[in-house]
Protein backbone atom coordinates (compact mmCIF):
# COMPACT_ATOMS: atom_id res chain seq x y z
CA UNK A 1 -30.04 44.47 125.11
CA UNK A 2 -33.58 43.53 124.20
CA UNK A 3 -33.06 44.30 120.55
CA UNK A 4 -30.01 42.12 120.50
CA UNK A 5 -32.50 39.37 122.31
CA UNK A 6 -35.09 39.97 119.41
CA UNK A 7 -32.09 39.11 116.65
CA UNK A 8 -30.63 36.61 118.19
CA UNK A 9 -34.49 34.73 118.23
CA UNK A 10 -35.29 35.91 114.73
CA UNK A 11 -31.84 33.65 113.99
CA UNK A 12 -32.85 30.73 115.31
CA UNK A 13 -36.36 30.97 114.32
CA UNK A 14 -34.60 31.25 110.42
CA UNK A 15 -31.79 28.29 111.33
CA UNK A 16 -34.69 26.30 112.21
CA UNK A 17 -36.61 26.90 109.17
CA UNK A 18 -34.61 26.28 107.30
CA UNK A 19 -33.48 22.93 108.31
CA UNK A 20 -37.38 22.01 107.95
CA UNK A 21 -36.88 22.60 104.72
CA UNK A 22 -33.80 20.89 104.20
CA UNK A 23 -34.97 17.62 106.31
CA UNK A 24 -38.34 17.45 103.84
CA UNK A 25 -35.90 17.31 101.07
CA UNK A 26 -33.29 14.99 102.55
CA UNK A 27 -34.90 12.24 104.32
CA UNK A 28 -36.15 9.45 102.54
CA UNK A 29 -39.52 8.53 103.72
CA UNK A 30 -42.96 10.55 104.28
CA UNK A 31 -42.63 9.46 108.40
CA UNK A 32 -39.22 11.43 108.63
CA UNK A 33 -39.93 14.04 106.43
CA UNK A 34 -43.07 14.63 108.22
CA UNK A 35 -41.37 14.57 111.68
CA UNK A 36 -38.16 16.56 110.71
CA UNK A 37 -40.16 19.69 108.66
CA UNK A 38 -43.01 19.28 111.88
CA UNK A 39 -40.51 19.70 114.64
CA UNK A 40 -38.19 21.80 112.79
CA UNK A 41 -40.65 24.21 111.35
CA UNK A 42 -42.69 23.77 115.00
CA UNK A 43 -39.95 25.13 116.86
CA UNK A 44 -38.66 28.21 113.92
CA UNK A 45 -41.51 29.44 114.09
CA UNK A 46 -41.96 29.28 118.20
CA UNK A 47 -38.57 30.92 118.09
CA UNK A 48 -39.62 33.84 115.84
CA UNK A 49 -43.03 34.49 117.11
CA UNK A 50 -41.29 34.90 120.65
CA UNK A 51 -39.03 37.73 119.34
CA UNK A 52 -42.09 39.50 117.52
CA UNK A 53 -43.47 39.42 120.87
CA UNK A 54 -40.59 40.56 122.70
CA UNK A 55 -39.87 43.80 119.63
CA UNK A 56 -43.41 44.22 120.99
CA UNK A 57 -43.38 44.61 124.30
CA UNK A 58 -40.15 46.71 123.86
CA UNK A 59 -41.92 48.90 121.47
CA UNK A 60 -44.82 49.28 123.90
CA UNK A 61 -42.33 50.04 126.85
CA UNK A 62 -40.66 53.05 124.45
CA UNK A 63 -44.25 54.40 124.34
CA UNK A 64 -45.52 52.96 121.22
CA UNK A 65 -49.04 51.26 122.64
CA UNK A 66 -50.03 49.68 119.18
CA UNK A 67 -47.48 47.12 119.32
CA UNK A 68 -49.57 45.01 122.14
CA UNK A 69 -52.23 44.17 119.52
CA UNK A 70 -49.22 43.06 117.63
CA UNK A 71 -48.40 41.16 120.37
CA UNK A 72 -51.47 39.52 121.72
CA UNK A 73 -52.40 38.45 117.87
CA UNK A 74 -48.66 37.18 117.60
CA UNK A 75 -49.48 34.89 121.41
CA UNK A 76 -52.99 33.84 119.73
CA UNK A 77 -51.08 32.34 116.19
CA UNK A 78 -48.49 30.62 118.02
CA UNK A 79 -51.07 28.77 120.65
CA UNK A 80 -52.99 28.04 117.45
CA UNK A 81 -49.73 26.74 115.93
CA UNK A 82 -48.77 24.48 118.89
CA UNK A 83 -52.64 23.03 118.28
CA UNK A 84 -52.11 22.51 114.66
CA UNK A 85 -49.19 21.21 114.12
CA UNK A 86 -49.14 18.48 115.67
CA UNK A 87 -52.45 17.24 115.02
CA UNK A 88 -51.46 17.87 111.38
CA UNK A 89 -48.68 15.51 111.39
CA UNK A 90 -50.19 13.09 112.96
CA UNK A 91 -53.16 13.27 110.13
CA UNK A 92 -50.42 12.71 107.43
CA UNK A 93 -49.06 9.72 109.25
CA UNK A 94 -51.88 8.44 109.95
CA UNK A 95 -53.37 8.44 106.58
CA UNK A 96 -49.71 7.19 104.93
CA UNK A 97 -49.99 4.32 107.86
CA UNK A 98 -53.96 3.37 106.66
CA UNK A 99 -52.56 3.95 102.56
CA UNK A 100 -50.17 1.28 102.96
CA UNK A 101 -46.59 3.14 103.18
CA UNK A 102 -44.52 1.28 104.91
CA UNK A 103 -41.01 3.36 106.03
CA UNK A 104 -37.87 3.14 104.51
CA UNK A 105 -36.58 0.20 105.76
CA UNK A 106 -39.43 -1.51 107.69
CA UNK A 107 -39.68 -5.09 107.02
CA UNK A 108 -43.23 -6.11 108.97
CA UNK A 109 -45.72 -3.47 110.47
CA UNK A 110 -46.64 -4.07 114.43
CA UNK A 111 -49.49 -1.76 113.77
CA UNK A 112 -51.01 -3.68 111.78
CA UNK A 113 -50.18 -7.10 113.33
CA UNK A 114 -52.25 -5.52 116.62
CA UNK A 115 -55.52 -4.84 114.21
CA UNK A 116 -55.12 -0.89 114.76
């Protein structure tokens, strides 16, 4: 039952992934490429890291005790991932926003009308 758990995350983590990829190769502007392959690849990889941890503790449980450094280093990457990420994005728009690139479709920037 676990194992079947473990797949069934690995899946999504991989469906997820790869529609990252697809949306930074579909959508037409930095600001929804950045927000598609930042959710997207934010949420594949929570999905994935969660079934690592769960193989992990079910390896542990069978008697194997060297899968709980596998898990606590998996738990560490994926709270550093939830810090990153998001902070990352919002470097990239921030720096398209101060670089002039206006989205797809954006005829005047409130931003920029308010001085920010």
């Amino acid at each position: 039952m676990i194992l079947e758990a473990v797949y069934v995350l690995l899946g999504a983590g991989f469906v997820f992934q790869a529609l990252g990829t697809i949306a930074l190769h579909r959508f037409p502007d930095v600001y929804t490429r950045m927000h598609g392959a930042t959710k997207c690849t934010t949420f594949g990889s929570m999905f994935t890291y969660i079934g690592i941890m769960l193989y992990g503790a079910y390896a542990w449980m069978s008697g194997n005790p060297a899968y709980v450094s596998l898990s606590t280093h998996t738990f560490i990457v994926m709270a550093l991932l939830l810090i990153t990420n998001p902070a990352g994005a919002h470097a990239i728009a921030r720096a398209a926003h101060r670089s002039g690139v206006m989205p797809k479709g954006a005829i005047t920037d409130s931003l920029r009308r308010k001085g920010k």
